[in-house]
N, C-alpha and C. Protein backbone atom coordinates (compact mmCIF):
# COMPACT_ATOMS: atom_id res chain seq x y z
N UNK A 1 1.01 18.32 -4.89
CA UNK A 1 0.58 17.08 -4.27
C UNK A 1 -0.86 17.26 -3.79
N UNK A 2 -1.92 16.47 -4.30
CA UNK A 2 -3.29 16.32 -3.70
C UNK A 2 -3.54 15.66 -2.33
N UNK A 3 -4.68 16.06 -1.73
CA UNK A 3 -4.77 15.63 -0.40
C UNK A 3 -4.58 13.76 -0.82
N UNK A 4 -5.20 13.57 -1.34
CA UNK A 4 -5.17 11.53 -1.39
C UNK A 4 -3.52 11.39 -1.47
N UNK A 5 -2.83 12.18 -2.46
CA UNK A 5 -1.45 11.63 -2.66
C UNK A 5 -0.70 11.68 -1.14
N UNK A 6 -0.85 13.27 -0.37
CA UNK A 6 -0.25 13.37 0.83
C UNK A 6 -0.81 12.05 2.00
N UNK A 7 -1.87 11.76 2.05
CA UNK A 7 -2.50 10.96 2.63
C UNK A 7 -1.71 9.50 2.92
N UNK A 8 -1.45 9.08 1.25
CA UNK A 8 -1.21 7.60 1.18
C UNK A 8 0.44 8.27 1.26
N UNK A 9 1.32 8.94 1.29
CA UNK A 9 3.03 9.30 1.43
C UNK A 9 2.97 8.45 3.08
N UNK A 10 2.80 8.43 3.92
CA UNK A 10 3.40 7.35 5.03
C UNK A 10 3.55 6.51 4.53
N UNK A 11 2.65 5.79 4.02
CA UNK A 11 2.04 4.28 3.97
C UNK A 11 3.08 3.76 3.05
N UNK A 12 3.68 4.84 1.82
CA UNK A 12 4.13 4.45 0.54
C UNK A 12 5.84 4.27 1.90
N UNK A 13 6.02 5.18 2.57
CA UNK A 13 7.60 5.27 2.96
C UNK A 13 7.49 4.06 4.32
N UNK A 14 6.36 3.88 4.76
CA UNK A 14 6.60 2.84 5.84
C UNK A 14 6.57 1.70 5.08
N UNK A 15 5.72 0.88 3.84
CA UNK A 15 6.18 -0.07 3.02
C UNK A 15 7.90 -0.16 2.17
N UNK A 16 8.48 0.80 2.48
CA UNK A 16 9.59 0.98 2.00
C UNK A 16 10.28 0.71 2.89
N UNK A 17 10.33 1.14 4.06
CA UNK A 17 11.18 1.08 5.17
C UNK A 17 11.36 -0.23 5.80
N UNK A 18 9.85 -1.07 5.82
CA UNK A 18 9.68 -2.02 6.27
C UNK A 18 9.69 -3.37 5.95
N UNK A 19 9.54 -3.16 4.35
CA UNK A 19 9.32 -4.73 3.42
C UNK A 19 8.30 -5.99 4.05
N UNK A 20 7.45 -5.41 4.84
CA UNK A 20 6.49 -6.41 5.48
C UNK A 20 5.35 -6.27 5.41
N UNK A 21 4.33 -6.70 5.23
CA UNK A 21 3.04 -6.31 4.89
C UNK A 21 1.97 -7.62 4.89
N UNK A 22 1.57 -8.38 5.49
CA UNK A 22 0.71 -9.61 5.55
C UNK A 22 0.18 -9.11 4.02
N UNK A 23 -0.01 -10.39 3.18
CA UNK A 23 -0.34 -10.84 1.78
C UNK A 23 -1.85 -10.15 1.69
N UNK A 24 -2.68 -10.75 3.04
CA UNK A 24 -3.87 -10.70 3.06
C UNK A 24 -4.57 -9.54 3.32
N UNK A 25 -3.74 -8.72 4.08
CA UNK A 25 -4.26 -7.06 3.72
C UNK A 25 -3.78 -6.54 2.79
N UNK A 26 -3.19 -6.73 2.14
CA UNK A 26 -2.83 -6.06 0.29
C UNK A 26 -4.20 -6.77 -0.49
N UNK A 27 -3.95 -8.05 -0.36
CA UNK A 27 -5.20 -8.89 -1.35
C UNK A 27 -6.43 -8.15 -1.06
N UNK A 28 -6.71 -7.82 0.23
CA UNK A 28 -8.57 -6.92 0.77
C UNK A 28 -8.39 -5.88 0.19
N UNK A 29 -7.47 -4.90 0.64
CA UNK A 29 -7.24 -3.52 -0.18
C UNK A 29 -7.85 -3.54 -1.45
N UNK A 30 -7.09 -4.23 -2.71
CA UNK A 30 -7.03 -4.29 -3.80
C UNK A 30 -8.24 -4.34 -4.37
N UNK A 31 -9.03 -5.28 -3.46
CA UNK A 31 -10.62 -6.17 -3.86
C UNK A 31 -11.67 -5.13 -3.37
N UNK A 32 -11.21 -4.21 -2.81
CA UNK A 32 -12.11 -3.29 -1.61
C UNK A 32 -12.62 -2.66 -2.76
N UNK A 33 -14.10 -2.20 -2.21
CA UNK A 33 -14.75 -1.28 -2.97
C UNK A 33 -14.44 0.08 -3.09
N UNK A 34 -13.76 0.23 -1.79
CA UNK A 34 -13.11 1.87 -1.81
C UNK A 34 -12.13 2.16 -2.58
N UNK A 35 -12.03 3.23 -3.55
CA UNK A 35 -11.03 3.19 -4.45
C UNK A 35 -9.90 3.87 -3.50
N UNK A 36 -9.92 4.71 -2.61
CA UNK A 36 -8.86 4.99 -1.39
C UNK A 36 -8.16 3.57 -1.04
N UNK A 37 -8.68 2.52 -1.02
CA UNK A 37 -8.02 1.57 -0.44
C UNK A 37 -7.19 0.40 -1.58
N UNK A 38 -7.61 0.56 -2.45
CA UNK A 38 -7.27 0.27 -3.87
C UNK A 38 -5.74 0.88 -3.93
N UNK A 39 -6.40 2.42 -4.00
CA UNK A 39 -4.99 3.25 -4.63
C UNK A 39 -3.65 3.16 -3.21
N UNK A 40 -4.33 2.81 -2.23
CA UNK A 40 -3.34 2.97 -0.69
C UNK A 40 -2.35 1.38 -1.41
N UNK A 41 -3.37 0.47 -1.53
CA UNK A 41 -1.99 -0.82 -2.18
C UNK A 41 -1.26 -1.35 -2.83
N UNK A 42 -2.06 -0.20 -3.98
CA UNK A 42 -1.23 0.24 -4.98
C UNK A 42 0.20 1.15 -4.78
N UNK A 43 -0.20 1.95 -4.20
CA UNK A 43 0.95 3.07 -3.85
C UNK A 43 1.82 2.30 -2.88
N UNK A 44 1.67 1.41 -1.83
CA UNK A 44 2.31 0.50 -1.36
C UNK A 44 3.26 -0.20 -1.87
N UNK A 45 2.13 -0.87 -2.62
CA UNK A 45 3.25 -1.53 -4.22
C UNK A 45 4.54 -0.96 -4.88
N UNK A 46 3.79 0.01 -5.18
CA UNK A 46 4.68 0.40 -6.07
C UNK A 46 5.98 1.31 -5.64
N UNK A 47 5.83 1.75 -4.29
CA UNK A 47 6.60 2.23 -3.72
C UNK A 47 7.58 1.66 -2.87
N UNK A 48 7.18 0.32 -3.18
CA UNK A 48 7.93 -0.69 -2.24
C UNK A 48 8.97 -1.35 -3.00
N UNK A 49 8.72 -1.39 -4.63
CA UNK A 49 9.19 -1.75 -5.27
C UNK A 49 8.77 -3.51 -5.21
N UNK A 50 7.96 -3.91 -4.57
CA UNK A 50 7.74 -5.25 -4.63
C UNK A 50 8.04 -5.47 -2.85
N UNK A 51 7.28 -5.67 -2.19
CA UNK A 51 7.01 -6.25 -0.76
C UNK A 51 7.70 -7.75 -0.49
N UNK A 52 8.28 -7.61 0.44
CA UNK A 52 8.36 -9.46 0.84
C UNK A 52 7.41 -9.45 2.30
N UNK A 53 6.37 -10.37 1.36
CA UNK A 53 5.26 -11.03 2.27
C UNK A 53 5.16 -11.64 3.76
N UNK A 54 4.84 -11.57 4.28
CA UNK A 54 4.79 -12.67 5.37
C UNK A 54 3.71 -14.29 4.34
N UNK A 55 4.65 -14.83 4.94
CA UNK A 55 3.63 -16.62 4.45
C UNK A 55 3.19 -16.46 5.56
């Protein structure tokens, strides 16, 4: 496991745990220039298996 992978492992098990995530900080992530923040909502994603949003 690389430091970025250990890094984003909370984020991936608290999107799991939690199924909540405002729309609009996934959408910034994604758009962000930082590829850390890219790959953090990605790994979110995908570890979440699909998020239920707040509207």
């Amino acid at each position: 496991m690389d430091n970025k992978t250990a890094l984003l492992k909370p984020f991936s098990i608290w999107a799991r745990e939690t199924q909540e995530l405002h729309p609009e900080i996934i959408s910034h992530w994604m758009n962000s220039n930082d590829p850390f923040r890219r790959a953090m909502a990605k790994t979110i994603l995908e570890a979440s298996g699909g998020l239920k949003l707040w509207e």
